[in-house]
Structure formats: structure tokens, C-alpha cells
N, C-alpha and C. Protein backbone atom coordinates (compact mmCIF):
# COMPACT_ATOMS: atom_id res chain seq x y z
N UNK A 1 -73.67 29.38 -48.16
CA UNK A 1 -72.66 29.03 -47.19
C UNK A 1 -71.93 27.77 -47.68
N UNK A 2 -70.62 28.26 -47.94
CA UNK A 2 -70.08 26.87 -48.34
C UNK A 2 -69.24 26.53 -47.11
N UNK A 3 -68.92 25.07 -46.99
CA UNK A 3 -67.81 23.83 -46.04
C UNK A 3 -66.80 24.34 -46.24
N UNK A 4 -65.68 24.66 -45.61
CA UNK A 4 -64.35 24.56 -45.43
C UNK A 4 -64.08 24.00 -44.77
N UNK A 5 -63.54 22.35 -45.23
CA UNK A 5 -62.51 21.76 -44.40
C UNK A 5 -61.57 22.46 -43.36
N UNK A 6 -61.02 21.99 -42.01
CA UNK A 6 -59.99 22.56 -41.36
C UNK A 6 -58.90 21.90 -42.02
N UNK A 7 -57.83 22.48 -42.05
CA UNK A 7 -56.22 21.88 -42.61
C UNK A 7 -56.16 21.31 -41.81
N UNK A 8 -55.41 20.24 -41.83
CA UNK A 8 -54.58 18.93 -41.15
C UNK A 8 -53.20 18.81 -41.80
N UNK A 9 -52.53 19.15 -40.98
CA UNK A 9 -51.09 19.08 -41.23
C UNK A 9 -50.32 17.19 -41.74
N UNK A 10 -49.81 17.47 -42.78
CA UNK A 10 -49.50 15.84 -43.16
C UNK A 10 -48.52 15.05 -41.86
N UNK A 11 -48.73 13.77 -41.33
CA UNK A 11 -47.68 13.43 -40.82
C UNK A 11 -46.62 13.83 -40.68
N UNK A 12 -45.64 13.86 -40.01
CA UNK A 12 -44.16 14.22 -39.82
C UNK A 12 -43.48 13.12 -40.07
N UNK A 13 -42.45 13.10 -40.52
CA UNK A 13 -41.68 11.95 -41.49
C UNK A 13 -40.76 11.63 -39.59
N UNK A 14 -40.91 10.03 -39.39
CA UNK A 14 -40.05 9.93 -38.02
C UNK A 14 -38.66 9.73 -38.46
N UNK A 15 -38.17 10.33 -37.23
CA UNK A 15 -36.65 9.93 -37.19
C UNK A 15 -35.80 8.30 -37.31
N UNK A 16 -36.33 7.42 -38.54
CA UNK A 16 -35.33 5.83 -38.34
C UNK A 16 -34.51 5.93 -38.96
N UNK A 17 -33.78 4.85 -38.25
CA UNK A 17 -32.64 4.24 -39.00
C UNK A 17 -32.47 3.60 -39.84
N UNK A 18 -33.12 4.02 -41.00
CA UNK A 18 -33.61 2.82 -42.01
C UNK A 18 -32.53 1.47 -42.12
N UNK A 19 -30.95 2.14 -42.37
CA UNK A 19 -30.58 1.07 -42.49
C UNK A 19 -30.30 0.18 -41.57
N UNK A 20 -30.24 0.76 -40.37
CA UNK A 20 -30.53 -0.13 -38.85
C UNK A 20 -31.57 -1.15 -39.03
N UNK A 21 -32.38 -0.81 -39.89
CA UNK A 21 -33.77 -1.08 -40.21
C UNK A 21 -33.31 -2.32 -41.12
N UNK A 22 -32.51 -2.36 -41.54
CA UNK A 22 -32.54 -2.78 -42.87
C UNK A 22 -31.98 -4.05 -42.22
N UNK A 23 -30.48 -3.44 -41.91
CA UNK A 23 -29.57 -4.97 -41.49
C UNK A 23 -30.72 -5.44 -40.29
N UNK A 24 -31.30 -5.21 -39.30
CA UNK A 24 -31.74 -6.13 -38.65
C UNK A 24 -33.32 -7.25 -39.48
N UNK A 25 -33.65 -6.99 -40.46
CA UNK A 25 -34.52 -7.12 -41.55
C UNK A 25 -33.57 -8.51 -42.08
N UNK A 26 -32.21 -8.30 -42.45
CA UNK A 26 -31.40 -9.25 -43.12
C UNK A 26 -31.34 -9.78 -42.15
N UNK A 27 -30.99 -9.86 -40.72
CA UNK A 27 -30.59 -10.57 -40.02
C UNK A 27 -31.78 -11.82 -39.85
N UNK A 28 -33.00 -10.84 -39.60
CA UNK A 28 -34.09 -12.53 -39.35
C UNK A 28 -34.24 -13.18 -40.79
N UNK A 29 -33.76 -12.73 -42.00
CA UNK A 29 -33.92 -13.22 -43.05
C UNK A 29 -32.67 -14.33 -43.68
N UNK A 30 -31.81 -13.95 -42.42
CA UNK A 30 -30.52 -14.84 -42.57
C UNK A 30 -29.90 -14.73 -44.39
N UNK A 31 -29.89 -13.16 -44.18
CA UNK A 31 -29.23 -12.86 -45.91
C UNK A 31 -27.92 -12.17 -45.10
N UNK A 32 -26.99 -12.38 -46.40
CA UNK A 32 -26.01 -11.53 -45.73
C UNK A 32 -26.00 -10.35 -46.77
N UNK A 33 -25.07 -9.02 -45.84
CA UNK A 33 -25.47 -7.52 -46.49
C UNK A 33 -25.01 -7.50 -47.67
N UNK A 34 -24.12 -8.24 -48.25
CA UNK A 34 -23.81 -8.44 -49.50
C UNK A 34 -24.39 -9.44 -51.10
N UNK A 35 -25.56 -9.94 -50.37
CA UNK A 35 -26.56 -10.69 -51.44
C UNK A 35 -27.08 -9.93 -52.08
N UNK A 36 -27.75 -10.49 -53.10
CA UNK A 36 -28.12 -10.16 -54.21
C UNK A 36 -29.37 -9.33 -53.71
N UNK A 37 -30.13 -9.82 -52.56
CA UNK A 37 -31.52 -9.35 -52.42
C UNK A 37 -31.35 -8.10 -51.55
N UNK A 38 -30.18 -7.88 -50.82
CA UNK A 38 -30.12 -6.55 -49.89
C UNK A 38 -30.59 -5.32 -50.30
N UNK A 39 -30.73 -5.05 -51.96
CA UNK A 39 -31.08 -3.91 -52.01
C UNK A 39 -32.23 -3.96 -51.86
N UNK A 40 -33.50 -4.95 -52.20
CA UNK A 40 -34.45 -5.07 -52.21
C UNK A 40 -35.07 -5.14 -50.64
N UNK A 41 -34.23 -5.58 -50.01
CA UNK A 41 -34.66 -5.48 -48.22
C UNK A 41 -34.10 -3.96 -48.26
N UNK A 42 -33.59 -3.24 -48.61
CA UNK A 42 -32.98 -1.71 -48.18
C UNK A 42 -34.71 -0.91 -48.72
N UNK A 43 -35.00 -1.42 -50.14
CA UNK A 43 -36.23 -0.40 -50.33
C UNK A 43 -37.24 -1.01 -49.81
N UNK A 44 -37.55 -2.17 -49.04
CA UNK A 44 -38.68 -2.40 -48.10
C UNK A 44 -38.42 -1.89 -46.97
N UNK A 45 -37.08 -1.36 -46.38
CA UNK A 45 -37.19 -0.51 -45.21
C UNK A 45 -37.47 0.56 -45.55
N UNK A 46 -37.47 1.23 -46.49
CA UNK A 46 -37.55 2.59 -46.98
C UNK A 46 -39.22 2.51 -46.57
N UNK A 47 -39.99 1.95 -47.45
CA UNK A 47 -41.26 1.87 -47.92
C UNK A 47 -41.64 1.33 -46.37
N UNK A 48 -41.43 0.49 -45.68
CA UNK A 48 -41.87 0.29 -44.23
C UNK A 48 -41.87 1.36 -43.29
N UNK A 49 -41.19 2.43 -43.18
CA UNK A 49 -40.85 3.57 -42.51
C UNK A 49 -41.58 4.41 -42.83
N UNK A 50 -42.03 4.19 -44.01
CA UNK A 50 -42.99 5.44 -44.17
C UNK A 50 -44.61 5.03 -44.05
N UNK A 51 -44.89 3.99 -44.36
CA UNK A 51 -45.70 3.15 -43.62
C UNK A 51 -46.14 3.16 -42.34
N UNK A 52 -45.13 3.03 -41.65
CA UNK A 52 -45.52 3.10 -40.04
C UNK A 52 -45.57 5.21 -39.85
N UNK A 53 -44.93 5.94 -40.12
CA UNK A 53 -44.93 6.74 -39.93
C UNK A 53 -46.81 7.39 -40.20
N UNK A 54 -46.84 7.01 -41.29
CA UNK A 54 -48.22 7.25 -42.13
C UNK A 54 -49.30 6.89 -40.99
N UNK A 55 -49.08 5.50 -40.49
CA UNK A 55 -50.09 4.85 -39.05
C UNK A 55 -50.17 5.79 -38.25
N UNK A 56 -49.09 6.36 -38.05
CA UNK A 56 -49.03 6.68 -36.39
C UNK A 56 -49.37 8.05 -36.59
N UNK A 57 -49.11 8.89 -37.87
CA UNK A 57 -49.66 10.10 -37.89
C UNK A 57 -49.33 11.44 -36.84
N UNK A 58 -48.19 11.96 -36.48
CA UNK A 58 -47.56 12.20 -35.82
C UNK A 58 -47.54 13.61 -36.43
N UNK A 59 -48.29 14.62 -35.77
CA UNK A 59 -47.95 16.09 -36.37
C UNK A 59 -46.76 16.58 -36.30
N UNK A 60 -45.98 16.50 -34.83
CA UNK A 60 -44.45 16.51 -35.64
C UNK A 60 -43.64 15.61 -34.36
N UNK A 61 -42.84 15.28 -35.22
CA UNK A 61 -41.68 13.86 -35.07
C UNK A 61 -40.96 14.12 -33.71
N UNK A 62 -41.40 12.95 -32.84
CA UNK A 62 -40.54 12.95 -31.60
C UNK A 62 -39.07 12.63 -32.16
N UNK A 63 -38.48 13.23 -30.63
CA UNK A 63 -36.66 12.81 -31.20
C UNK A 63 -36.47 11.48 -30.93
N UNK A 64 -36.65 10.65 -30.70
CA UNK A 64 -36.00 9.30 -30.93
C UNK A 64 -37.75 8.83 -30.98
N UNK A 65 -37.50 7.27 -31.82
CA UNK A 65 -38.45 6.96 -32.27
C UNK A 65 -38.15 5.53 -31.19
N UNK A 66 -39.24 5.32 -30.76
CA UNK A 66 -39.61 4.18 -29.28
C UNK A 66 -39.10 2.69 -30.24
N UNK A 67 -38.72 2.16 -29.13
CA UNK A 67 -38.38 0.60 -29.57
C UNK A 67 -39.50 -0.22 -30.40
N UNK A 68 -40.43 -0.12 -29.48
CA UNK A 68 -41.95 -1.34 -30.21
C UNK A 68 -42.04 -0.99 -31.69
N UNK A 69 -41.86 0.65 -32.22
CA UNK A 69 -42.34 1.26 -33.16
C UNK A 69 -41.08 0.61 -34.34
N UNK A 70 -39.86 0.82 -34.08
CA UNK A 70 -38.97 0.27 -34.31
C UNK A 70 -38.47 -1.04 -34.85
N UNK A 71 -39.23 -2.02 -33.99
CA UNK A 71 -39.31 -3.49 -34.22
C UNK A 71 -40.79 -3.50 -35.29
N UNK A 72 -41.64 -2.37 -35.18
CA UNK A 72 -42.94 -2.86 -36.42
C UNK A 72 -42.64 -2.67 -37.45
N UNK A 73 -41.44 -1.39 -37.92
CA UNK A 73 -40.68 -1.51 -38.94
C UNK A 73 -40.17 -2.42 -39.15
N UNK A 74 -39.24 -3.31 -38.66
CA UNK A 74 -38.61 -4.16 -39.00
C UNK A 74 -39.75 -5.52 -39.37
N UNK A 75 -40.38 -5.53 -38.90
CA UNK A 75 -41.27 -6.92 -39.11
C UNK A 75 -42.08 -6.66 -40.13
N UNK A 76 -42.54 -5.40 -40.19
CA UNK A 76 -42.89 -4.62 -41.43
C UNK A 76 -42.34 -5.42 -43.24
N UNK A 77 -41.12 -4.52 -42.53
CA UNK A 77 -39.39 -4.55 -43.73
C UNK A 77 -39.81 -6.07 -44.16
N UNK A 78 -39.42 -7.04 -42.98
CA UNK A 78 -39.61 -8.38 -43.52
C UNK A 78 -41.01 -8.94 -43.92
N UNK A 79 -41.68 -8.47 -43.60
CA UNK A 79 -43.59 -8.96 -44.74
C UNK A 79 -43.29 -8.48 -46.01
N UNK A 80 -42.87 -7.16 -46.02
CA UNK A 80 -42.52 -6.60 -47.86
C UNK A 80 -42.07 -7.24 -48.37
N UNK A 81 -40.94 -7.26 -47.53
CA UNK A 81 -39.65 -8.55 -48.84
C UNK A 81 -40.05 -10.02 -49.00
N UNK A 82 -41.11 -10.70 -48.27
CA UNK A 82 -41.56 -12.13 -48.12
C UNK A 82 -42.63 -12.19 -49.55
N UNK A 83 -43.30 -10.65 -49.34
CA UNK A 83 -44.37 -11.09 -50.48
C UNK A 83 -44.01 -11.25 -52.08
N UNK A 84 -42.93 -10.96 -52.10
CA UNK A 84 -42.67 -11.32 -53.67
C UNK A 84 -42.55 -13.10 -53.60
N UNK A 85 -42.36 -13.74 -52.88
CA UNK A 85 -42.47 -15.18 -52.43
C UNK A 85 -43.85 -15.36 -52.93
N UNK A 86 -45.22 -15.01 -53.26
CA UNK A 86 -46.37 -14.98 -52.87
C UNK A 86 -47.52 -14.41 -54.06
N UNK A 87 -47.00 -15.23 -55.06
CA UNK A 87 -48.09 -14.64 -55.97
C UNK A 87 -49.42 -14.53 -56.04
N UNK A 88 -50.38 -13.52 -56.48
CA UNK A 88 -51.46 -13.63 -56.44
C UNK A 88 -52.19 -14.34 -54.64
N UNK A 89 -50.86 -13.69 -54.28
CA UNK A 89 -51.56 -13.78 -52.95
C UNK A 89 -51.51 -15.32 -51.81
N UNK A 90 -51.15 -16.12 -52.59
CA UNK A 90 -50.76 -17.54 -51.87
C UNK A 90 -49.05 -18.03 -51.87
N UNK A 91 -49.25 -18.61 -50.56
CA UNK A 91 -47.55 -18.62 -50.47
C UNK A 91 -47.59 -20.13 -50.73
N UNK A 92 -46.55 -20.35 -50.63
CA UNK A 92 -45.75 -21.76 -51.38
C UNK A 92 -45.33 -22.68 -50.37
N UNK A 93 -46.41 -22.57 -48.70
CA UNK A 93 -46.38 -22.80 -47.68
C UNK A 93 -47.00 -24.37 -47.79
N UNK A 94 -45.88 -25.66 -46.88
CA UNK A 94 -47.14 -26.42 -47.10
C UNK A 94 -47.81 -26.91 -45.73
N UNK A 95 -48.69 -27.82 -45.90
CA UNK A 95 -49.81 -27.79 -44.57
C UNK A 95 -50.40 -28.88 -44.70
N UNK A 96 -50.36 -29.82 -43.35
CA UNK A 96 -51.21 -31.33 -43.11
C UNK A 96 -52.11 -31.58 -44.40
N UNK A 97 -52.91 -30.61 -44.40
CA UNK A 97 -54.06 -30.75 -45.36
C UNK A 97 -54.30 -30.45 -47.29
N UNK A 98 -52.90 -30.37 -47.21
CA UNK A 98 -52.65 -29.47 -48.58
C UNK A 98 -53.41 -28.51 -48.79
N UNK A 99 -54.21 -27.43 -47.83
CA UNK A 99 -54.58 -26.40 -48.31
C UNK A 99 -53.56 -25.27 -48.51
N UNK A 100 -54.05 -24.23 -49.66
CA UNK A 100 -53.14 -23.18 -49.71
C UNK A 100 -53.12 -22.30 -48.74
N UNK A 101 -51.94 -21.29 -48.28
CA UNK A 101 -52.27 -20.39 -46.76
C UNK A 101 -52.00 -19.22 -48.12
N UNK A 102 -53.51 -18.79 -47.64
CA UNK A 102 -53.27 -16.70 -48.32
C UNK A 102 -52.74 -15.72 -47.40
N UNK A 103 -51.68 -14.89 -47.56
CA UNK A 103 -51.27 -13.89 -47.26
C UNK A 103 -53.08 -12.81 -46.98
N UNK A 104 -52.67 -11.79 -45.85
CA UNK A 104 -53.59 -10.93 -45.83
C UNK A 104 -53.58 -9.83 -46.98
N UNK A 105 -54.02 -9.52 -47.86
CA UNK A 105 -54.45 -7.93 -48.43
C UNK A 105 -53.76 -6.79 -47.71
N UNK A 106 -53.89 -6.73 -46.37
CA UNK A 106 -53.58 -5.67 -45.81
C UNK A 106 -52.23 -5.63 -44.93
N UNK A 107 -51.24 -5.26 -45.82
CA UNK A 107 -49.62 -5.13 -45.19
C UNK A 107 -49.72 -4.99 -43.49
N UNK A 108 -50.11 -3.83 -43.25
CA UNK A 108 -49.84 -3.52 -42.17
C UNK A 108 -50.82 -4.02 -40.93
N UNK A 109 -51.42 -5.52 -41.06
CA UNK A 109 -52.76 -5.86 -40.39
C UNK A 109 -52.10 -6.93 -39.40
N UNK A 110 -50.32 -7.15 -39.70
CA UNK A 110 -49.53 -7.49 -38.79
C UNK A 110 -48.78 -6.63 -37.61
N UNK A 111 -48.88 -5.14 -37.64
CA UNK A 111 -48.29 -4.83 -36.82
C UNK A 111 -49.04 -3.50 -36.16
N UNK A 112 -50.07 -3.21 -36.66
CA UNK A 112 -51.19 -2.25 -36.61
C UNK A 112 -51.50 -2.04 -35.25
N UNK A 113 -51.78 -3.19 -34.73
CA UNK A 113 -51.95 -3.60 -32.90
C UNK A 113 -50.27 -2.98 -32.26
N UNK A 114 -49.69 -3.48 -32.55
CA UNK A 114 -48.67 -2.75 -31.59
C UNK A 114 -48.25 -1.60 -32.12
N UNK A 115 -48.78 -0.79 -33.05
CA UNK A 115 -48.29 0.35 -33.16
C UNK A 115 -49.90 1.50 -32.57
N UNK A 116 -50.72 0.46 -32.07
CA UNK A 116 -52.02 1.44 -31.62
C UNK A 116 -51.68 2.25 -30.74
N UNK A 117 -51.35 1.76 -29.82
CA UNK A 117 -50.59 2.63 -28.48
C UNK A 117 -50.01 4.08 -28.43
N UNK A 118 -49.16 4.35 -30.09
CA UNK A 118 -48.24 5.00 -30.39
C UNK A 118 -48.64 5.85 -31.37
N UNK A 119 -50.25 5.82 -31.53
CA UNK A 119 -50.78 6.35 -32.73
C UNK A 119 -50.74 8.46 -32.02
N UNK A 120 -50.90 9.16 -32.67
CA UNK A 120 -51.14 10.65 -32.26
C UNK A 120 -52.59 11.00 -32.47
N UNK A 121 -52.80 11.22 -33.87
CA UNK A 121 -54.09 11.74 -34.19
C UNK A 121 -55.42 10.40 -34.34
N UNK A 122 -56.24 10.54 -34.22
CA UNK A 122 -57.40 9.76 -34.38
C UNK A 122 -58.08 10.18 -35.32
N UNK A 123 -59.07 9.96 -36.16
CA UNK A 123 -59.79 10.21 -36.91
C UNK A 123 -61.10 9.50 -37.50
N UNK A 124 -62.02 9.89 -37.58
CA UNK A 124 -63.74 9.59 -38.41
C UNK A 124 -63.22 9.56 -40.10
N UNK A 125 -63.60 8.88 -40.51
CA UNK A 125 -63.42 8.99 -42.26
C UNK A 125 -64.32 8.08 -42.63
């Protein structure tokens, strides 16, 4: 007797606005859409969207995608584009004590909590 896994259908890709995504990304970053770095905030919205989509695990894609979910992209968008600021993991932050502040390992360990709510599938792994 052999195991057969049941299929699990991959996420459903959600409906954003990436570049909605994007300019409001520039906006808290106070870049304008014409800098040098916009493209680089355009492929952290890319890569953020699919990110959150991936979290929330959504067998298939509601038609409009909820505000909160929306704004975790965007705050998302802006952690991507901050960490090239951040080599080897320490930012260039300074502090009473001159200690260094490390960035977390885990991208999405900023917005994970407000996208719990909004999650579909659950899972054991």
C-alpha cells in the first residue's frame, strides 16, 4: 500500500494593482516616479504581491483584494527596497548606545499578523 498525497491546488495569483502598489511605495519613500530607483521599487511590488498572495493562500482569487491586504503589500514593497540599505543584515541605523540594529531574516515577519485574518487555507507541515 503506497501514500498518495491529496492535490492542493497552488494559490491563486490576487487581483493588485501593482503599480498602485508601487507609486504608493514611492510615496512613503519620498522618491519621485521618475528616479533612478523606481524601477527597483516597481520589482519589489512585483515580488511583494506575490508574497502576500503566497501567505494568504487563496484557492481562487476574490474580486477585489481588501484594503489591510493592500497596505501589507505596500509596507511589504517598502522592506524590499530598504534592504539593499542593509548589508549582511545590519542597517546603518544609529542608536544612544552605538549598537548595531539587525534587520529580521524573515521579510514577511512585518506584516504576517495583519495578513492572519485574511489567510484561506491552514496547514500542518
Amino acid at each position: 500500500m503506497t501514500y498518495t498525497p491529496p492535490s492542493v491546488t497552488p494559490p491563486a495569483p490576487l487581483p493588485f494593482d501593482i503599480p498602485a502598489i508601487a507609486a504608493a511605495a514611492l510615496d512613503i519613500l519620498r522618491l519621485d516616479p521618475t528616479d533612478d530607483d523606481a524601477d527597483r521599487v516597481q520589482a519589489a511590488a512585483a515580488v511583494a504581491c506575490e508574497l502576500v498572495a503566497l501567505e494568504l493562500d487563496y484557492p481562487v482569487a476574490p474580486a477585489t483584494v481588501p484594503a489591510p491586504v493592500e497596505d501589507a503589500a505596500v509596507t511589504l514593497t517598502v522592506e524590499l527596497y530598504r534592504r539593499k540599505d542593509a548589508p549582511f543584515g545590519l542597517t546603518d541605523s544609529w542608536s544612544v548606545d552605538g549598537a548595531s540594529i539587525r534587520i529580521s531574516s524573515d521579510v514577511m515577519r512585518g506584516v504576517s499578523s495583519e495578513l492572519a485574518r485574511y489567510r484561506a487555507r491552514w496547514a500542518v507541515g
